[in-house]
Protein backbone atom coordinates (compact mmCIF):
# COMPACT_ATOMS: atom_id res chain seq x y z
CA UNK A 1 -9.90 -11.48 15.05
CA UNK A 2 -9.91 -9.33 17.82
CA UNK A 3 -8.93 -5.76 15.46
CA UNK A 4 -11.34 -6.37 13.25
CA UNK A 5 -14.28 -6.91 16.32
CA UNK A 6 -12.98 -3.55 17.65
CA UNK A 7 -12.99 -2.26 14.03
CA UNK A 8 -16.72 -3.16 13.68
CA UNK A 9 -18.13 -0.96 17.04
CA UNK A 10 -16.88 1.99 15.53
CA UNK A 11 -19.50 4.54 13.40
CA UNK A 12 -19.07 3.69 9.66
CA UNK A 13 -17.75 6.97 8.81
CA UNK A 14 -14.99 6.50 10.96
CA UNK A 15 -13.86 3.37 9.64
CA UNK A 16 -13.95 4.90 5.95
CA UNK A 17 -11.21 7.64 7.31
CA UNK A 18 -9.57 5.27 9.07
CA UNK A 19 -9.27 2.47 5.83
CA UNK A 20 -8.15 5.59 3.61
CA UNK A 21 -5.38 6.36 5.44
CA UNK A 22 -4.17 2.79 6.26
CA UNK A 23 -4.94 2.02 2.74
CA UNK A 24 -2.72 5.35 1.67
CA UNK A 25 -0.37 4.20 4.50
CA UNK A 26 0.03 0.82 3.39
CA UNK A 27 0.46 1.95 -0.62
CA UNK A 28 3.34 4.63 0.45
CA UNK A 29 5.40 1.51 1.71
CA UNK A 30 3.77 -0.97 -0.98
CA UNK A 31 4.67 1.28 -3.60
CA UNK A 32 8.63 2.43 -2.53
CA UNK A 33 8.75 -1.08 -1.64
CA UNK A 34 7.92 -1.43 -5.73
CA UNK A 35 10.70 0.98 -7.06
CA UNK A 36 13.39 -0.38 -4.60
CA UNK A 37 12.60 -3.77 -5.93
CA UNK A 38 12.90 -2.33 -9.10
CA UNK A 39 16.43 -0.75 -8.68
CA UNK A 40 17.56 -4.14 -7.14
CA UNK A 41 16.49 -5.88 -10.29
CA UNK A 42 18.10 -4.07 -12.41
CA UNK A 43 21.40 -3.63 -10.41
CA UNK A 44 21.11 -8.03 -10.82
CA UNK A 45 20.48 -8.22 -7.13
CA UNK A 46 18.12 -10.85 -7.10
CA UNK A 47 17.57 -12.20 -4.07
CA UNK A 48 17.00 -8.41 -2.27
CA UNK A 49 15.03 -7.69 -5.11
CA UNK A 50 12.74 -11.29 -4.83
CA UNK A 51 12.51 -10.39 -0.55
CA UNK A 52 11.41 -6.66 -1.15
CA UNK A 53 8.78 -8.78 -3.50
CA UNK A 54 7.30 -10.78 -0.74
CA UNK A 55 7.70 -8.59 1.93
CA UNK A 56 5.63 -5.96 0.05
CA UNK A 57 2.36 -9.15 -0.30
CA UNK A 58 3.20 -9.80 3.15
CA UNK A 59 1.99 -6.51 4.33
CA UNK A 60 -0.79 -6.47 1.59
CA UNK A 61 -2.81 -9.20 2.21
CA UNK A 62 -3.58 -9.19 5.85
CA UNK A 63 -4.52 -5.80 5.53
CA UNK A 64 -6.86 -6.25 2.60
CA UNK A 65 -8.40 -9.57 3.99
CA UNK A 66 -9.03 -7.47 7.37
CA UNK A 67 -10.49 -4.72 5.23
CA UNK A 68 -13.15 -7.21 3.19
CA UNK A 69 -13.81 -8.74 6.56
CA UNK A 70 -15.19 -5.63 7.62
CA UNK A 71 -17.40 -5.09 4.42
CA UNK A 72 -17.13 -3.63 1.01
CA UNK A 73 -17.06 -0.19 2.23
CA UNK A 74 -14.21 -0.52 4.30
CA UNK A 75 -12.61 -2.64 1.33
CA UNK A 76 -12.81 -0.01 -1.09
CA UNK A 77 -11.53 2.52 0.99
CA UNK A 78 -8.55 0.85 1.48
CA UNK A 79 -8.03 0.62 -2.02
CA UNK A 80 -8.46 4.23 -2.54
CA UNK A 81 -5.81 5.23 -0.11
CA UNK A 82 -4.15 2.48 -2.14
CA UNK A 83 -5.07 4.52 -5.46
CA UNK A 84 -3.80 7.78 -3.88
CA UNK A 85 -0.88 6.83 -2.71
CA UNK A 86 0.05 5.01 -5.96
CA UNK A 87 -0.72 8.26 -7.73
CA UNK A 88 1.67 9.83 -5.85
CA UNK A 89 4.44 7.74 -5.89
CA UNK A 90 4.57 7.11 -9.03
CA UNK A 91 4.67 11.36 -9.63
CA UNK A 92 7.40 11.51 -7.27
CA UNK A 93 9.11 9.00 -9.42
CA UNK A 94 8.61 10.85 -12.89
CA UNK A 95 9.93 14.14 -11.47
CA UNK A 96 13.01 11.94 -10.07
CA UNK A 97 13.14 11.01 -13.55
CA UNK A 98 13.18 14.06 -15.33
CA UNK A 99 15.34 15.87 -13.22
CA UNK A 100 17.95 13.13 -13.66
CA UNK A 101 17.49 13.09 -17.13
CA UNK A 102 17.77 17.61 -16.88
């Protein structure tokens, strides 16, 4: 694809930063995407619920097939920002949580 033959001319290091932050980008929305889904679950709202689902792969995949197209650097990268942001969603939820619970 044309992104990922621009991706390629730039210096390695460069596309590391740049995967991280997509990758932490992409697991921010991924992520929320989760908990919402989660909410809409459990309020019986399937069908919100089941598109949050989807949506959330839909924005996944491309990104991680771009990022193994470009190698395994770039690939794991992406899944750190992934990591990162997971981490810190997932905080932001338990605080959420015990301050409700408070």
């Amino acid at each position: 694809t044309h992104l990922s033959a621009v991706a390629s001319t730039l210096p390695a290091a460069l596309q590391v930063v740049l995967a991280v932050v997509a990758g932490f980008a992409l697991g921010q929305v991924h992520f929320r995407g989760l908990g919402r889904a989660t909410a809409l679950f459990a309020q019986g709202r399937t069908a919100p619920a089941l598109a949050w689902q989807i949506g959330r792969f839909l924005l996944l995949i491309p990104v991680l097939v771009l990022a193994a197209k470009l190698g395994a650097t770039v690939l794991l990268a992406v899944a750190a920002g992934l990591l990162i942001a997971r981490h810190l969603v997932v905080a932001a939820a338990r605080r959420r949580g015990r301050e409700r619970a408070a």
